[in-house]
C-alpha atoms as a PDB file:
ATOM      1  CA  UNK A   1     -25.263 -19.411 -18.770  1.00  0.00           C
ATOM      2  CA  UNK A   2     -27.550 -19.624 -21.935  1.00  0.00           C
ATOM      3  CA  UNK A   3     -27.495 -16.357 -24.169  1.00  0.00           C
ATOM      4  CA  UNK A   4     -30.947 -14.169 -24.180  1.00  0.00           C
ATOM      5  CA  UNK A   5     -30.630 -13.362 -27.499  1.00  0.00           C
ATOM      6  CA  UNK A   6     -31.010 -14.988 -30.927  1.00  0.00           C
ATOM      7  CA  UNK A   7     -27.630 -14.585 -32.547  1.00  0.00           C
ATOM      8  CA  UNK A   8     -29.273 -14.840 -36.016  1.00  0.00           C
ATOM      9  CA  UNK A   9     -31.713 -11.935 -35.436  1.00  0.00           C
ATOM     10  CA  UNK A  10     -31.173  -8.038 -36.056  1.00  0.00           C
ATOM     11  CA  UNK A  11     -31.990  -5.795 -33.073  1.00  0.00           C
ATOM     12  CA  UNK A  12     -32.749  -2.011 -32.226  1.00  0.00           C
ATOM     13  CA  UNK A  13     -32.020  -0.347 -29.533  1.00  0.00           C
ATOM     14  CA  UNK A  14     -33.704   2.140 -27.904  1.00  0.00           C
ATOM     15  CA  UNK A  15     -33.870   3.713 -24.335  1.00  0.00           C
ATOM     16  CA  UNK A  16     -35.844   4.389 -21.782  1.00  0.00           C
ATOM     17  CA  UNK A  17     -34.609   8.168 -21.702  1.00  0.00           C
ATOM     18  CA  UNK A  18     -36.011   8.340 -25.441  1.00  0.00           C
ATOM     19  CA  UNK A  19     -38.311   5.744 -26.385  1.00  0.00           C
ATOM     20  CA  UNK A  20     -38.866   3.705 -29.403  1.00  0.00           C
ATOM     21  CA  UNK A  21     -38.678   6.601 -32.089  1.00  0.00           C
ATOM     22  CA  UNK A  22     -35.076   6.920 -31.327  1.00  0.00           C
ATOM     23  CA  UNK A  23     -32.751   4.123 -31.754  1.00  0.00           C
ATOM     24  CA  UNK A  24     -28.929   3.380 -31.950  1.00  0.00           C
ATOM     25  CA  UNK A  25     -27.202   3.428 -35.185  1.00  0.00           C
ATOM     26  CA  UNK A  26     -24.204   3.999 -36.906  1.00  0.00           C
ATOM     27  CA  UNK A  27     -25.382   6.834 -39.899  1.00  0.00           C
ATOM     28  CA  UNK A  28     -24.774   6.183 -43.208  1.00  0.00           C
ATOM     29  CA  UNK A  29     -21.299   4.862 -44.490  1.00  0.00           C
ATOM     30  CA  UNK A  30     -20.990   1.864 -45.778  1.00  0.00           C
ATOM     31  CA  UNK A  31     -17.342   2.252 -46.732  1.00  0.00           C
ATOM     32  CA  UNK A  32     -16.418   2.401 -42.977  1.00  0.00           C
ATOM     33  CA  UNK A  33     -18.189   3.233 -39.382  1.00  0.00           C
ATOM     34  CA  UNK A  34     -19.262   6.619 -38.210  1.00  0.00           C
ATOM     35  CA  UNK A  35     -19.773   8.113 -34.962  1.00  0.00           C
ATOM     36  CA  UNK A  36     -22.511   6.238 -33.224  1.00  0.00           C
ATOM     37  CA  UNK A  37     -25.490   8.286 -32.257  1.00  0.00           C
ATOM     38  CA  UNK A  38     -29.316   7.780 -31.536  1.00  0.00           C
ATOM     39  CA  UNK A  39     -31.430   9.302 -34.150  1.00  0.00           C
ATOM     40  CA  UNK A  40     -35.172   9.114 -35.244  1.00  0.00           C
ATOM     41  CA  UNK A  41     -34.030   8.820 -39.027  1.00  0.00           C
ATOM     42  CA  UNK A  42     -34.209   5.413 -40.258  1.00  0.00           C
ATOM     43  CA  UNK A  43     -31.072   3.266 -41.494  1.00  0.00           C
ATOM     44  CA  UNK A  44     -29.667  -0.270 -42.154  1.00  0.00           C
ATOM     45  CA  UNK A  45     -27.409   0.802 -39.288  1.00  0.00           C
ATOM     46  CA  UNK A  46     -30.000   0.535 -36.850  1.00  0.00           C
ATOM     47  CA  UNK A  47     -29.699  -2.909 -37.075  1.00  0.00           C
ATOM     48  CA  UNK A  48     -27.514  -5.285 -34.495  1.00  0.00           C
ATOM     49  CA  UNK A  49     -26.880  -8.609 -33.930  1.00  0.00           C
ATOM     50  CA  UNK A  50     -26.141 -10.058 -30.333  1.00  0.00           C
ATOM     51  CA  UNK A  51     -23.674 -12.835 -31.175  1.00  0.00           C
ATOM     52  CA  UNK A  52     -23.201 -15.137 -27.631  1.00  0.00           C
ATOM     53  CA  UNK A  53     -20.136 -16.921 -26.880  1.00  0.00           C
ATOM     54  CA  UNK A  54     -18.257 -18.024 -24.187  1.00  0.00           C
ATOM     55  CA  UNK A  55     -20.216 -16.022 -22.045  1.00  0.00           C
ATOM     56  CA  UNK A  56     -19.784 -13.144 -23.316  1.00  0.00           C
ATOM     57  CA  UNK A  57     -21.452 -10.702 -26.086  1.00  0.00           C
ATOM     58  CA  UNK A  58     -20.269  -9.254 -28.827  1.00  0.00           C
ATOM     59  CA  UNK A  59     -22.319  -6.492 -30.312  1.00  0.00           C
ATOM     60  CA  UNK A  60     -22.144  -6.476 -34.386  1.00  0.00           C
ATOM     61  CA  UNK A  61     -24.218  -4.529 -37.261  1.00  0.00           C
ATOM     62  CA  UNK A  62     -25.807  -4.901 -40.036  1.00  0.00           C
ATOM     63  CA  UNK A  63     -23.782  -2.633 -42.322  1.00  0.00           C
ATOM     64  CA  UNK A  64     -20.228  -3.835 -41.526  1.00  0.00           C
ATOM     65  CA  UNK A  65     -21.031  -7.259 -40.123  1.00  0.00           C
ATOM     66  CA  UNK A  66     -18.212  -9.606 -38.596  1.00  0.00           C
ATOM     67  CA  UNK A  67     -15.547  -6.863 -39.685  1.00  0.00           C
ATOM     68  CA  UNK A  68     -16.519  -4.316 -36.980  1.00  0.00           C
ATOM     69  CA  UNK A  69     -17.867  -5.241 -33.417  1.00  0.00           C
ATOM     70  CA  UNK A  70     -18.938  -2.429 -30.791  1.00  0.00           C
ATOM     71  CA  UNK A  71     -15.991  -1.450 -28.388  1.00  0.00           C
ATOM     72  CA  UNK A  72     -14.308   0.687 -26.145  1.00  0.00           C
ATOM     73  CA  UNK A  73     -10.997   2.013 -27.506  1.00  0.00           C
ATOM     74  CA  UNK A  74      -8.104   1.665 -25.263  1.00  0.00           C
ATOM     75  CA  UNK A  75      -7.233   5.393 -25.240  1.00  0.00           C
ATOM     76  CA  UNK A  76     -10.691   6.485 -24.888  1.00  0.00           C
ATOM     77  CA  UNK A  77     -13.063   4.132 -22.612  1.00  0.00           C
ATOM     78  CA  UNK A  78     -15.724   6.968 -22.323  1.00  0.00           C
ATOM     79  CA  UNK A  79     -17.275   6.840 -25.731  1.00  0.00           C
ATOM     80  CA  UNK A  80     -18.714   3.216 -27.226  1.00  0.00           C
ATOM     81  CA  UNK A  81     -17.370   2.860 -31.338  1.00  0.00           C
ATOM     82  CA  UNK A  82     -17.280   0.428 -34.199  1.00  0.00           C
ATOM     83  CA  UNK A  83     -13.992  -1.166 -34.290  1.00  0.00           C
ATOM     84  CA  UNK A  84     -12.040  -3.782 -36.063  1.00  0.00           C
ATOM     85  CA  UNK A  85     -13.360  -7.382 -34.573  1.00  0.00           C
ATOM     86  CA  UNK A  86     -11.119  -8.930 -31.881  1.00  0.00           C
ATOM     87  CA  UNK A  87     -11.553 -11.096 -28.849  1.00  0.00           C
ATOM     88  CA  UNK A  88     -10.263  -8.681 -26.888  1.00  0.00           C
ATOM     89  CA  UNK A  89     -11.901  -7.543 -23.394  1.00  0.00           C
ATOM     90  CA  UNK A  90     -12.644  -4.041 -24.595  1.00  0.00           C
ATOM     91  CA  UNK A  91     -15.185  -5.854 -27.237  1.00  0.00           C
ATOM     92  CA  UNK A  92     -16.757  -8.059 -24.741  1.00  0.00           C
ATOM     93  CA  UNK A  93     -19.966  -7.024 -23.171  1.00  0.00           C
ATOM     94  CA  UNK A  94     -21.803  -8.135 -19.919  1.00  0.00           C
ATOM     95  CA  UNK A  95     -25.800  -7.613 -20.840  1.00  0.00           C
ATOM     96  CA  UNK A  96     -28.014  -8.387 -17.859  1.00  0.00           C
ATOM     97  CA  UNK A  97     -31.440  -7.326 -16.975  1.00  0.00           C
ATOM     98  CA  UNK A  98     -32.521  -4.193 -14.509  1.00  0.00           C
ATOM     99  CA  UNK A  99     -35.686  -5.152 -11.762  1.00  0.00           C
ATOM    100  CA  UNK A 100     -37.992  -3.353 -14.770  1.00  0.00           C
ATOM    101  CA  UNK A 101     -36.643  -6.186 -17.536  1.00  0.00           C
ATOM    102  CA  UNK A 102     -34.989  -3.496 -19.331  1.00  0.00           C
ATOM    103  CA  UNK A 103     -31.189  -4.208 -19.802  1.00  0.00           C
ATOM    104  CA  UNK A 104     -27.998  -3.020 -19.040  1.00  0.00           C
ATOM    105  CA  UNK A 105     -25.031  -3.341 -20.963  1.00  0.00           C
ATOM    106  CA  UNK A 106     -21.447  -3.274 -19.203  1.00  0.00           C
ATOM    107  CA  UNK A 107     -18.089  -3.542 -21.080  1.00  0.00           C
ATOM    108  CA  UNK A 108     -15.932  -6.165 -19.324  1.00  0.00           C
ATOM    109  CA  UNK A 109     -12.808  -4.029 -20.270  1.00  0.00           C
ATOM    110  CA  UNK A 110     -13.653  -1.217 -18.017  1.00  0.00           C
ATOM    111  CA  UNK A 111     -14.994  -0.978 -14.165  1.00  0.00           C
ATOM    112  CA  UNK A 112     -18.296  -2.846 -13.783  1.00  0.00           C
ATOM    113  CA  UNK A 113     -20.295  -0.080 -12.465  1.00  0.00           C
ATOM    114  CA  UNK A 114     -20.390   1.847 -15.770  1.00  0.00           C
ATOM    115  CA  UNK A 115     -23.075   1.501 -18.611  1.00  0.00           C
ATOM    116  CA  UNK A 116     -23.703   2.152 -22.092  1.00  0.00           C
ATOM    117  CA  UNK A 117     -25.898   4.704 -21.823  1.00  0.00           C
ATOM    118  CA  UNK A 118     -26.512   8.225 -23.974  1.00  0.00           C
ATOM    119  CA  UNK A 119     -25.478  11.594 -22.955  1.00  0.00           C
ATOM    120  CA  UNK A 120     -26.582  15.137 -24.787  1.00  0.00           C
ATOM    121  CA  UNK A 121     -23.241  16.563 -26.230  1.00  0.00           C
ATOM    122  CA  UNK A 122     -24.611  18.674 -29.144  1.00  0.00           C
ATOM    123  CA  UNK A 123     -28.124  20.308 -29.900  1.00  0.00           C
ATOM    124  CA  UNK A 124     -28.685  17.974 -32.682  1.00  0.00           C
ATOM    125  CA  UNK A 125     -27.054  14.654 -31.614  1.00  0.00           C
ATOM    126  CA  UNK A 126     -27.719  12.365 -28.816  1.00  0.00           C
ATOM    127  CA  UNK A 127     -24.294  10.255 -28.050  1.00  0.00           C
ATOM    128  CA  UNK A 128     -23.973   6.778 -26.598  1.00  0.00           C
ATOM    129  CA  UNK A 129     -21.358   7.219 -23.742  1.00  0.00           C
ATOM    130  CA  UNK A 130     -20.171   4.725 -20.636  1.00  0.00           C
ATOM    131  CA  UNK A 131     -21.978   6.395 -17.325  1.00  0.00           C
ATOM    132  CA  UNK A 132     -21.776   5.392 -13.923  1.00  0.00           C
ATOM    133  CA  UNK A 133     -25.586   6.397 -13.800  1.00  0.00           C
ATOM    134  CA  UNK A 134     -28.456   4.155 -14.247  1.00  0.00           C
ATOM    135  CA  UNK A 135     -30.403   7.148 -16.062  1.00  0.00           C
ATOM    136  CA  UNK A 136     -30.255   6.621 -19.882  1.00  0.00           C
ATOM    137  CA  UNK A 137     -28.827   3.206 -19.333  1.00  0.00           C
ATOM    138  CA  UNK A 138     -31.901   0.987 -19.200  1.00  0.00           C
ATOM    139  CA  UNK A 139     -32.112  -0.428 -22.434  1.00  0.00           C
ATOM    140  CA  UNK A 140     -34.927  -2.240 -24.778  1.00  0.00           C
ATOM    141  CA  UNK A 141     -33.895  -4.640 -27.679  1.00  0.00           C
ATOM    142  CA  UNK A 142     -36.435  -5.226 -30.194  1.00  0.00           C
ATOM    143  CA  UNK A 143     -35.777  -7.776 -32.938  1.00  0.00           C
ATOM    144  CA  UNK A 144     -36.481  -6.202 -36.502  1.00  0.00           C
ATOM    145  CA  UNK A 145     -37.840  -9.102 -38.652  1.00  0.00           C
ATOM    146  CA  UNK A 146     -37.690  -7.080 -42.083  1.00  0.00           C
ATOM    147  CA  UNK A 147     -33.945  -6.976 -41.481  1.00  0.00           C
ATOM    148  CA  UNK A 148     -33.688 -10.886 -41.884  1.00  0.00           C
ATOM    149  CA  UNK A 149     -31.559 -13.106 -40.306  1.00  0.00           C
ATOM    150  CA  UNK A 150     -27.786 -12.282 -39.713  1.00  0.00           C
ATOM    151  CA  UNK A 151     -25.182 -14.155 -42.562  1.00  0.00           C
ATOM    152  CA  UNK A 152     -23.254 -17.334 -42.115  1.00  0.00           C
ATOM    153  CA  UNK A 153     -20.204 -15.910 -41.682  1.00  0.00           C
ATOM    154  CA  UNK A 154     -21.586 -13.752 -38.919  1.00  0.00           C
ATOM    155  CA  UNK A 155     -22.371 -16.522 -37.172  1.00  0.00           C
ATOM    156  CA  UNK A 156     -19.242 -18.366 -37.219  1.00  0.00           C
ATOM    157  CA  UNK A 157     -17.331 -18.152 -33.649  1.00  0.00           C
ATOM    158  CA  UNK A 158     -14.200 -16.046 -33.261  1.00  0.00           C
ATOM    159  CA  UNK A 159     -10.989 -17.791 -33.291  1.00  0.00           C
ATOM    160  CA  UNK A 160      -9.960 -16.868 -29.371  1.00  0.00           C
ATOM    161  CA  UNK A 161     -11.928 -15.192 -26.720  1.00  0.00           C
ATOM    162  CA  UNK A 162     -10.069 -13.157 -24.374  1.00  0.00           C
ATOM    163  CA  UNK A 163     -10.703 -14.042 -20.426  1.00  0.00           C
ATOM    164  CA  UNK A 164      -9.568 -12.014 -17.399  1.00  0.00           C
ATOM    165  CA  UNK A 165      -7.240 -14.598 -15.960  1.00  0.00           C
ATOM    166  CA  UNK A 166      -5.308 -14.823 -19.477  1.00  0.00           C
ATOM    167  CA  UNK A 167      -4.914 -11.384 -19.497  1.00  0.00           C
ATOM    168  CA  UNK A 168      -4.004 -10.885 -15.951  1.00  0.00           C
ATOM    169  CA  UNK A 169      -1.507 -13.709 -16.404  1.00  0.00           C
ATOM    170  CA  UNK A 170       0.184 -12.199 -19.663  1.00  0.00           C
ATOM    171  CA  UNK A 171       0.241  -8.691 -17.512  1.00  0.00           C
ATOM    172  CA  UNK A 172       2.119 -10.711 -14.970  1.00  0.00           C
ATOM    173  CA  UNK A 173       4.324 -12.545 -17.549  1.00  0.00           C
ATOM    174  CA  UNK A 174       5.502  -9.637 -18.899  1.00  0.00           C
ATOM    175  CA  UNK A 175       5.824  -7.608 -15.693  1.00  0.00           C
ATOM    176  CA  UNK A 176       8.280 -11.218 -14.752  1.00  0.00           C
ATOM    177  CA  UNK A 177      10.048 -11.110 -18.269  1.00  0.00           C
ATOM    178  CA  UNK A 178      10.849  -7.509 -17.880  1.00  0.00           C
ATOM    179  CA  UNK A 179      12.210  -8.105 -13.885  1.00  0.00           C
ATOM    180  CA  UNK A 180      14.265 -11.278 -15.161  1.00  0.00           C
ATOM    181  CA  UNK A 181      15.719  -8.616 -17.815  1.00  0.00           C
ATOM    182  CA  UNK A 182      16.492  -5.775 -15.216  1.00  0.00           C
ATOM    183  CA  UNK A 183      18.183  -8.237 -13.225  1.00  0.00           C
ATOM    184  CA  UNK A 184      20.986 -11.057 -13.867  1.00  0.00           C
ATOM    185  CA  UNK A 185      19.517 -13.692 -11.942  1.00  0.00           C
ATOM    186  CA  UNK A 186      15.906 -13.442  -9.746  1.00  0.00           C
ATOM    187  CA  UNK A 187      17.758 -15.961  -7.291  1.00  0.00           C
ATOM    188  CA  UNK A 188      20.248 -13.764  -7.002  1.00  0.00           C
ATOM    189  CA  UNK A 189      18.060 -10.777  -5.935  1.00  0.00           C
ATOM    190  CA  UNK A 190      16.454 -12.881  -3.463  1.00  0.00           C
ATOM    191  CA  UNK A 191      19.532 -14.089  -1.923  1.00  0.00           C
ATOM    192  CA  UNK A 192      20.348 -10.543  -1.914  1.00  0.00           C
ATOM    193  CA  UNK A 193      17.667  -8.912  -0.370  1.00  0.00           C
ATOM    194  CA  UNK A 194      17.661 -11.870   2.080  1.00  0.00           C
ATOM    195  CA  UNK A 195      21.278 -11.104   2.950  1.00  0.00           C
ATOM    196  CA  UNK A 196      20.673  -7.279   3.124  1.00  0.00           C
ATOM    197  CA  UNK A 197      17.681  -7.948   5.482  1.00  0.00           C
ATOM    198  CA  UNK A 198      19.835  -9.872   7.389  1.00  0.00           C
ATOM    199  CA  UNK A 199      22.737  -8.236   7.985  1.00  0.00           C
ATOM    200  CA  UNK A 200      20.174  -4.917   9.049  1.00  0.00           C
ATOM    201  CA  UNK A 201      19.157  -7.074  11.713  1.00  0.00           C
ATOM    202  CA  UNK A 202      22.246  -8.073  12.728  1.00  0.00           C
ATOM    203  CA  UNK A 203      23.351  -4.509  12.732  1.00  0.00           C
ATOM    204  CA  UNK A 204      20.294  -3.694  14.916  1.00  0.00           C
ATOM    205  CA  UNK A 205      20.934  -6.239  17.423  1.00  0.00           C
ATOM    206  CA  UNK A 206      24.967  -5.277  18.178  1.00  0.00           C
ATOM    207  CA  UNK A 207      23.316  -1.473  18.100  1.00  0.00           C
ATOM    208  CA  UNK A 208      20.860  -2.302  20.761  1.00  0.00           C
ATOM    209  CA  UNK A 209      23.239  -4.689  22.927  1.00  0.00           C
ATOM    210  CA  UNK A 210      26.019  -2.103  22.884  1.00  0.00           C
ATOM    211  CA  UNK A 211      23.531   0.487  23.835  1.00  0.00           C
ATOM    212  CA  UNK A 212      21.901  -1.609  26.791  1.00  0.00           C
ATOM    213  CA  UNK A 213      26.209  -2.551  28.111  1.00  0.00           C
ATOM    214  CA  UNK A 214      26.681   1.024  27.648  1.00  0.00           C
ATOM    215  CA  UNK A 215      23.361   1.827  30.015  1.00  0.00           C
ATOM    216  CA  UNK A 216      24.435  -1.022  32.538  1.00  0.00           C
ATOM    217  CA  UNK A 217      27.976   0.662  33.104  1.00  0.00           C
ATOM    218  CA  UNK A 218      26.886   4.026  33.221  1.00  0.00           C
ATOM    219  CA  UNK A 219      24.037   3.015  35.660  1.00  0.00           C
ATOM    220  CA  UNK A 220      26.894   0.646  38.223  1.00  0.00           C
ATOM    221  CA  UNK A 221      29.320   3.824  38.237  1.00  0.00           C
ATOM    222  CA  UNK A 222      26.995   5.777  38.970  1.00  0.00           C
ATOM    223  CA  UNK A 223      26.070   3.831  42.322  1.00  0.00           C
ATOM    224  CA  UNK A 224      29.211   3.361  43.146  1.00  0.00           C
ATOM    225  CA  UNK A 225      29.916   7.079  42.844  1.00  0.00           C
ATOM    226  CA  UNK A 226      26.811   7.345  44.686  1.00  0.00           C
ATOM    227  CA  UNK A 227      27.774   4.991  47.517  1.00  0.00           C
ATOM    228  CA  UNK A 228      31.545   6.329  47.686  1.00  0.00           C
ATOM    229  CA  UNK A 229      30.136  10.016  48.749  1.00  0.00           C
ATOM    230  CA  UNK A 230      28.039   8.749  50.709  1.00  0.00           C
ATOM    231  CA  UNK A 231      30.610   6.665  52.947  1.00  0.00           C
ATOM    232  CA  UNK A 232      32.812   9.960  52.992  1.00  0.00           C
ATOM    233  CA  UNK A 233      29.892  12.274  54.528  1.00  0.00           C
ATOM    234  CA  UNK A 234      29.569   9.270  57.145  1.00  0.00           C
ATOM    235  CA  UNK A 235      32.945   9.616  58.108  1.00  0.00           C
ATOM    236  CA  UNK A 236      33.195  13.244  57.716  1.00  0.00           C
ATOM    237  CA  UNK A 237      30.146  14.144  60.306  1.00  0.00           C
ATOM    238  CA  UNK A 238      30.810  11.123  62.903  1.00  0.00           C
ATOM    239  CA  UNK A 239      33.449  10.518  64.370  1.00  0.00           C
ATOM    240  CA  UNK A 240      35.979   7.947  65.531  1.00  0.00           C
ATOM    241  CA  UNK A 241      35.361   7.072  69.312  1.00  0.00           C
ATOM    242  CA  UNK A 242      38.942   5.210  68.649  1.00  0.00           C
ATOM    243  CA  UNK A 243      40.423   8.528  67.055  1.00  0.00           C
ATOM    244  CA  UNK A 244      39.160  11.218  69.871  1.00  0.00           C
ATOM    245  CA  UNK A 245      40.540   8.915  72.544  1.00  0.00           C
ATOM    246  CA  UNK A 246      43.896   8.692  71.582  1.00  0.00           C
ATOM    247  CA  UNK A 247      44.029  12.380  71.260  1.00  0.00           C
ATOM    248  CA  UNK A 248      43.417  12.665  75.191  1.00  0.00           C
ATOM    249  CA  UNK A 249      45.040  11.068  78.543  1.00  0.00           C
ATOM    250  CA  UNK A 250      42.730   9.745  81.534  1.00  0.00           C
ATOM    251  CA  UNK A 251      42.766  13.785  82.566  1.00  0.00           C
ATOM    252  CA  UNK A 252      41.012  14.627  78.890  1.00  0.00           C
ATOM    253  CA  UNK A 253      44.285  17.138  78.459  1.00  0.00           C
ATOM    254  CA  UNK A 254      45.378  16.890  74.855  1.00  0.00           C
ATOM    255  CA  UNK A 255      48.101  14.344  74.103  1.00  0.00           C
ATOM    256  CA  UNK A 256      50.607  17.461  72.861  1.00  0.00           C
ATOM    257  CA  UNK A 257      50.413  19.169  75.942  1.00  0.00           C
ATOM    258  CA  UNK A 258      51.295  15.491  77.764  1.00  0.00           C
ATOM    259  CA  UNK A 259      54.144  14.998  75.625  1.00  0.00           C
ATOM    260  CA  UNK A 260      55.652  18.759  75.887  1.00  0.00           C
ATOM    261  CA  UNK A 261      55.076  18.401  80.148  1.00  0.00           C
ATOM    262  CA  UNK A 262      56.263  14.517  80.484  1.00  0.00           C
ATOM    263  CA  UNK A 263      59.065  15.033  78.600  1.00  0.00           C
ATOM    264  CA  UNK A 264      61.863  14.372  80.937  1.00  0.00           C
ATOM    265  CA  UNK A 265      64.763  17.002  81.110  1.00  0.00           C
ATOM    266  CA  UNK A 266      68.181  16.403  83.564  1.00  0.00           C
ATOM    267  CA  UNK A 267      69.060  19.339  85.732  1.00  0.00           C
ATOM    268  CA  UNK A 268      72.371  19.191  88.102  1.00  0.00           C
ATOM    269  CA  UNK A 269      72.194  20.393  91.935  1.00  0.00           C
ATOM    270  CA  UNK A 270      74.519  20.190  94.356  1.00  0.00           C
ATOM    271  CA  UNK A 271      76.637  18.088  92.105  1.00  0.00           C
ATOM    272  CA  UNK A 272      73.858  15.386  91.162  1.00  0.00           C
ATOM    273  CA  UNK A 273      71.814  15.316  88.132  1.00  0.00           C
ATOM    274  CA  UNK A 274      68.385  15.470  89.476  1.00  0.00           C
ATOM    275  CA  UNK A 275      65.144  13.864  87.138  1.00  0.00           C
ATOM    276  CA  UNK A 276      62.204  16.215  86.349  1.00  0.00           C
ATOM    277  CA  UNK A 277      58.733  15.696  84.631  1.00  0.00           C
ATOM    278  CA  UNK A 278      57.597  19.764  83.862  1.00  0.00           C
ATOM    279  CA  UNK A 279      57.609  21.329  86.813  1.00  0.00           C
ATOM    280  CA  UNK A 280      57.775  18.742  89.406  1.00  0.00           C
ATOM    281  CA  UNK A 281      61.273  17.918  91.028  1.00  0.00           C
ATOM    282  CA  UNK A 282      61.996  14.597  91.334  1.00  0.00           C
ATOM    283  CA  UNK A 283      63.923  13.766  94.337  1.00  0.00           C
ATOM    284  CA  UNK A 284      67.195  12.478  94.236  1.00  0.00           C
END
């Protein structure tokens, strides 16, 4: 992608919100930066270069030139400021155009959906600030020809460029340098975890088999519980053809009253033992 700006030419900027009268700038202090703010005074600070590389923007001025660049700081990613120059994200900027050609500047060290834009803090001040609202963030850069042309040394590329992969992967290599420090050995921990995951299963599985035994034994005594009463009623409430027959004779008299009248007794008359069954004489 081709920068659309001239890195050797001094801008203003101005919004929509404001117009031309009031542009960006830095005050007066040439000893080191001030608050930004948007005023209608005029000053060398007005004055910013738009230097292009690797893709990104870096946003520079006129009174403290490749020293200072515009950022967000770290602890503070609401409020834009001059800062010493890096390479860092927070000093990168992502300027693309709204449907009206004006343009809108996004710092690649915060969320993409906020803006430069300018908020109202005091009565006398107007603020640059990052907003998540287009209003006040539709920006105009006009090139200031009495300015001149931006310095040799302002024009010279920085020695590294941060990107978002590097930085994700140092975020990663530290977060790894500070596990391998925790731990002994990152093997180790894996065979662990591995092990302790494995022996849970194996835990769960003995738990569920014993449990599903345990239900299968229950369940069979029950039946046969269940099937034992039952045969007991059976034989309880019908009874034995082979039983109630041997408790009576061919007469249907009771087998005890057989037994007391057929049991034979010896009685002597006339000299001679005579054979009776009950009451009935036998004859000699």
């Amino acid at each position: 992608m081709a920068s659309q700006f001239n890195s050797s030419a001094y801008y203003r900027l101005y919004t929509d919100e404001y117009g031309i009268g009031t542009r960006l700038n830095d005050g007066i202090g040439p000893d080191a930066p001030n608050a930004l703010e948007l005023g209608e005074g005029s000053y060398s600070s007005e004055n910013w270069q738009v230097f292009y590389q690797d893709e990104v923007y870096f946003i520079r001025n006129y009174d403290y030139g490749a020293e200072y660049q515009l950022a967000l700081n770290s602890s503070d990613t609401t409020q834009p400021q001059l800062l010493p120059a890096t390479g860092d994200l927070t000093q990168q900027w992502n300027i693309t155009s709204w449907s009206d050609g004006t343009w809108k500047l996004v710092n690649i060290g915060v969320e993409q959906d906020q803006y430069l834009s300018v908020t109202n803090t005091t009565t006398d001040k107007i603020i640059p600030a990052m907003n998540t609202d287009d209003e006040g963030s539709r920006w105009t850069f006009q090139i200031n020809h009495s300015a001149g042309n931006a310095s040799a040394e302002m024009l010279e590329p920085l020695s590294s460029v941060a990107t978002v992969q590097t930085a994700t992967s140092s975020t990663t290599a530290a977060s790894s340098t500070a596990t391998k420090q925790a731990t002994p050995s990152s093997t180790s921990t894996s065979t662990n975890k591995s092990n302790s995951l494995s022996s849970g299963a194996l835990a769960g599985t003995i738990v569920g088999a014993v449990a599903v035994i345990a239900f299968l034994v229950i369940a069979a005594l029950l039946m046969v519980r269940k099937r034992s009463r039952a045969r007991r009623r059976r034989t309880t409430e019908i009874p034995d053809p082979m039983l109630e027959t041997s408790k009576y004779d061919a007469y249907s008299a009771p087998i005890s009253e057989l037994a007391a009248t057929t049991s034979p007794t010896y009685i002597e008359k006339d000299g001679r033992a005579t054979g009776t069954i009950g009451a009935v004489e036998l004859p000699p």
